[in-house]
C-alpha atoms as a PDB file:
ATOM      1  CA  UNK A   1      19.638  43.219   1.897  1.00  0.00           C
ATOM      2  CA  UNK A   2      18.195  40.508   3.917  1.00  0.00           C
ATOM      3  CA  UNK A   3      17.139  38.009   1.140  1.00  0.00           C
ATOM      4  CA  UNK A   4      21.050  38.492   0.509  1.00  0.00           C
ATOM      5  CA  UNK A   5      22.232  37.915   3.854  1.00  0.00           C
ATOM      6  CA  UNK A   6      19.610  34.582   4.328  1.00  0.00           C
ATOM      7  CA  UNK A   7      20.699  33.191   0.655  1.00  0.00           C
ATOM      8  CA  UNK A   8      24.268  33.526   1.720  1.00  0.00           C
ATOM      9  CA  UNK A   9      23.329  31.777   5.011  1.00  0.00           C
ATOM     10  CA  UNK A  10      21.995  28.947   3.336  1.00  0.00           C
ATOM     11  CA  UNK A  11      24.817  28.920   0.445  1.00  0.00           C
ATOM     12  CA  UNK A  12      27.344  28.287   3.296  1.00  0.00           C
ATOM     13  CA  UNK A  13      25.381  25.571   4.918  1.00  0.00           C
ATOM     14  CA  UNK A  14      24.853  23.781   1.749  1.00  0.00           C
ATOM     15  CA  UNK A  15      28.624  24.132   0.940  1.00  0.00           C
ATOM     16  CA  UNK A  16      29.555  22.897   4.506  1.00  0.00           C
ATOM     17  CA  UNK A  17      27.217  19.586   4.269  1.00  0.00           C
ATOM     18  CA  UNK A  18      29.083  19.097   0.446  1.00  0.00           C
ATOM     19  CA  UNK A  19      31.655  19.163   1.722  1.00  0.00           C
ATOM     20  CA  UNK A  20      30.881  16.811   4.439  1.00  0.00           C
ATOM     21  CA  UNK A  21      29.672  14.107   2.151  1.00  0.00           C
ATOM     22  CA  UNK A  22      32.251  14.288  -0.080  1.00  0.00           C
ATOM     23  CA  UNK A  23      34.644  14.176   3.057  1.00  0.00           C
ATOM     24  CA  UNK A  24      32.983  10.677   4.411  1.00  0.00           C
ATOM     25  CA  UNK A  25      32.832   9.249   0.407  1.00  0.00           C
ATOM     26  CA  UNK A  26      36.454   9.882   0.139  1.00  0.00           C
ATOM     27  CA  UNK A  27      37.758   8.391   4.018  1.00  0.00           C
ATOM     28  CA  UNK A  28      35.049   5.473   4.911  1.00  0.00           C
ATOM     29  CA  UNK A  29      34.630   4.955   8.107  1.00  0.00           C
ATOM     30  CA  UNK A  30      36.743   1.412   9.563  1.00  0.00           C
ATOM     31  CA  UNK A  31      34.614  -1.290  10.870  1.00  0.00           C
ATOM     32  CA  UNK A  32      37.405  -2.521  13.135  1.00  0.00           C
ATOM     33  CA  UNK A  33      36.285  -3.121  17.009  1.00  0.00           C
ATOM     34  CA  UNK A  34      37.899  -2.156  19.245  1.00  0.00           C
ATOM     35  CA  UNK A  35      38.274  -2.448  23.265  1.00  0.00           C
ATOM     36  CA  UNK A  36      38.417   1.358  25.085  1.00  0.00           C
ATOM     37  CA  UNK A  37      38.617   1.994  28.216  1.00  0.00           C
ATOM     38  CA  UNK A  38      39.256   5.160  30.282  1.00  0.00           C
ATOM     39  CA  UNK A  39      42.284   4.937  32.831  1.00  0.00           C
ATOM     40  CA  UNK A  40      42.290   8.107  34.136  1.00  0.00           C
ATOM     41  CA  UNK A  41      40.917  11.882  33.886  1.00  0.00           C
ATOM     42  CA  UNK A  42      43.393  14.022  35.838  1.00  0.00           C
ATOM     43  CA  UNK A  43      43.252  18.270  36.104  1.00  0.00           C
ATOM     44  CA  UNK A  44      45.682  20.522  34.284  1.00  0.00           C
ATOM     45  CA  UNK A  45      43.489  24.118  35.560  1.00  0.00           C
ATOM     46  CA  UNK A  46      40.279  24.652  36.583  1.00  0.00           C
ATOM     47  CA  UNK A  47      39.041  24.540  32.944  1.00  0.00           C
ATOM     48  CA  UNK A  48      41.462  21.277  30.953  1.00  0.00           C
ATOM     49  CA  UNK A  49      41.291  17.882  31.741  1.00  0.00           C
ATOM     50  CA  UNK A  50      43.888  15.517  30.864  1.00  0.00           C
ATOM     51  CA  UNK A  51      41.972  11.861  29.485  1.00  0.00           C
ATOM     52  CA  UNK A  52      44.402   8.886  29.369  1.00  0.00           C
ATOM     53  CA  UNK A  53      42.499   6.103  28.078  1.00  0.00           C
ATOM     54  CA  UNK A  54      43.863   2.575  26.061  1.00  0.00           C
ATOM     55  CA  UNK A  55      42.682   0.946  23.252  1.00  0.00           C
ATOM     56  CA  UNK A  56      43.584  -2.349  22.039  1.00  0.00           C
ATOM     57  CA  UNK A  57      42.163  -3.549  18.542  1.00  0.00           C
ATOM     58  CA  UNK A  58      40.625  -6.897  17.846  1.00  0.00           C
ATOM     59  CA  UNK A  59      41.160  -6.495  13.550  1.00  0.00           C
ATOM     60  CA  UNK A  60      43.773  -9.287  12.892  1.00  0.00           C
ATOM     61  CA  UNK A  61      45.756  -6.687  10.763  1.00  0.00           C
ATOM     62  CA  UNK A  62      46.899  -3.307  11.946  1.00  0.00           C
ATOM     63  CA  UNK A  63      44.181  -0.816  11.468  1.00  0.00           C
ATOM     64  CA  UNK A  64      42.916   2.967  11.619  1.00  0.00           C
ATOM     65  CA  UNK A  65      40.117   3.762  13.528  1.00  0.00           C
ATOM     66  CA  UNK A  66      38.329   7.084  14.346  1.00  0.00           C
ATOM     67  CA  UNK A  67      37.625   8.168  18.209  1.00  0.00           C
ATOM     68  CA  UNK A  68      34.979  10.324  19.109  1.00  0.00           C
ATOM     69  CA  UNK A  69      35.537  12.037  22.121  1.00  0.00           C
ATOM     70  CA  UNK A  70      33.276  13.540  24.653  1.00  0.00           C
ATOM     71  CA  UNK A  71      32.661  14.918  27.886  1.00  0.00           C
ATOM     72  CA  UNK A  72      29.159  15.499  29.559  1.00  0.00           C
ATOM     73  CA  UNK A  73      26.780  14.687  32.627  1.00  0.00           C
ATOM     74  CA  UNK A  74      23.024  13.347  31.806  1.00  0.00           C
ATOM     75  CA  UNK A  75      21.960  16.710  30.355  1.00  0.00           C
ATOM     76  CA  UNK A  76      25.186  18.367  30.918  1.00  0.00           C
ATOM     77  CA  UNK A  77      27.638  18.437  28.218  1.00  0.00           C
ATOM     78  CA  UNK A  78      30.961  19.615  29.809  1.00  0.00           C
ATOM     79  CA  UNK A  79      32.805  19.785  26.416  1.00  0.00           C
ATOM     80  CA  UNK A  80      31.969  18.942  22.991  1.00  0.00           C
ATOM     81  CA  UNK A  81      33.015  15.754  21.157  1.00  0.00           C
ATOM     82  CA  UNK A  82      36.158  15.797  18.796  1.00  0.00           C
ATOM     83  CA  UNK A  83      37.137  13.519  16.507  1.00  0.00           C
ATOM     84  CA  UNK A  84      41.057  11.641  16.934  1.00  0.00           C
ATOM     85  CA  UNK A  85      42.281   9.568  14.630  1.00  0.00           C
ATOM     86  CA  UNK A  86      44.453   6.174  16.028  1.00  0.00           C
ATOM     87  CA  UNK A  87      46.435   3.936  14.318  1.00  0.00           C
ATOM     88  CA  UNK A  88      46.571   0.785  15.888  1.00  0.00           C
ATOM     89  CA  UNK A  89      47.911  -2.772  15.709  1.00  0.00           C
ATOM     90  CA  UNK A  90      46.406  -6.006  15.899  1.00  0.00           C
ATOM     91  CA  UNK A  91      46.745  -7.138  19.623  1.00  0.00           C
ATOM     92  CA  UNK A  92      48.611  -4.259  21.681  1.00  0.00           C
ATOM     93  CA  UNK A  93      47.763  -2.417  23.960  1.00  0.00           C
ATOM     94  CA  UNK A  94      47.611   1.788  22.694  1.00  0.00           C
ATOM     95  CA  UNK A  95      47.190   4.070  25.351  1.00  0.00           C
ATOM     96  CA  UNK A  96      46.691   7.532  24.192  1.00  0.00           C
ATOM     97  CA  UNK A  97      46.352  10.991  25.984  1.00  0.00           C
ATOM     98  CA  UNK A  98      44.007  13.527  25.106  1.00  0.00           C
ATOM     99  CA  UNK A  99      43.515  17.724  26.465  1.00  0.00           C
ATOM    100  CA  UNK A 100      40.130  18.550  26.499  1.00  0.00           C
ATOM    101  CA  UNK A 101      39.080  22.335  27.177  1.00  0.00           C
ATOM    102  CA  UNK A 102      36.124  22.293  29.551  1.00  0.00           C
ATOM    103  CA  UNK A 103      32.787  24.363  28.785  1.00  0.00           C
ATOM    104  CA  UNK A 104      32.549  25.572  32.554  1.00  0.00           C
ATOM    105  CA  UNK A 105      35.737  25.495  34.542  1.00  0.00           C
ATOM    106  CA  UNK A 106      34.633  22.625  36.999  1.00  0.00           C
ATOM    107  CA  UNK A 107      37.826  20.468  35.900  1.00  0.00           C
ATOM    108  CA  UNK A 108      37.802  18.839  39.390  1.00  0.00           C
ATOM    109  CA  UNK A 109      34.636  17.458  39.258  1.00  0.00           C
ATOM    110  CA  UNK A 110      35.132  15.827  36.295  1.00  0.00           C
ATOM    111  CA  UNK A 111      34.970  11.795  36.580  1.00  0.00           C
ATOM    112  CA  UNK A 112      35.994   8.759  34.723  1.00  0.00           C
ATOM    113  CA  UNK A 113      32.655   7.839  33.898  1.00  0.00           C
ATOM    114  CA  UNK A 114      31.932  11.270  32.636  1.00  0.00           C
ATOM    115  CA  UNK A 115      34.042  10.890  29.432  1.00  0.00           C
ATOM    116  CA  UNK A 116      32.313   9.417  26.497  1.00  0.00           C
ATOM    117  CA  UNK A 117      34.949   7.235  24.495  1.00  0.00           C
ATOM    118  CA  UNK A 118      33.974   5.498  21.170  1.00  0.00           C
ATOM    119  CA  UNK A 119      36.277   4.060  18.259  1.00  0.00           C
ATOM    120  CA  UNK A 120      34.991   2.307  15.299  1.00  0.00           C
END
């Protein structure tokens, strides 16, 4: 009963990173740069922050870039990265607004510099 249980284990996981490959062969990632900066983290309860942050591409065509998202201390994650998905165009300004849902609810301590912002 356990060699069934561990083969299932591992016939999930090897379905999973399939399916992850096949994912990133199918939608490449963008090599558009682009400028991010945070504006503000602001508290919606003890546990949710609210990040407002603006991007502004530097493709000379309009472009779709993936965010990765982040929240942690040196050695501290406060909530795990996500993935967001922008569309921007050449030259403006985007300012987008992402809820994050805190590991620990210390949503007051929570800092500009502690969100980890990165489009590509």
């Amino acid at each position: 009963m356990a060699f069934l249980l561990m083969a299932a284990v591992v016939a999930v996981v090897v379905v999973l990173l399939a399916a992850n490959i096949v994912r990133h062969a199918l939608s490449p990632q963008s090599t558009t740069k682009v400028d991010v900066t945070v504006d503000t983290v602001s508290v919606v309860d003890p546990s949710h922050v609210r990040i407002t942050a603006t991007l502004r591409s530097e493709a000379a065509e309009p472009a779709t870039v993936s965010c990765l998202v982040g929240v942690a201390r040196p050695a501290m994650p406060l909530a795990f990265p996500i993935h967001v998905t922008e569309h921007l165009s050449p030259g403006v300004d985007r300012q987008i607004t992402i809820d994050r849902a805190l590991i620990k609810p210390v949503a007051t301590t929570v800092r500009s510099s502690d969100v980890a912002l990165t489009c590509t």
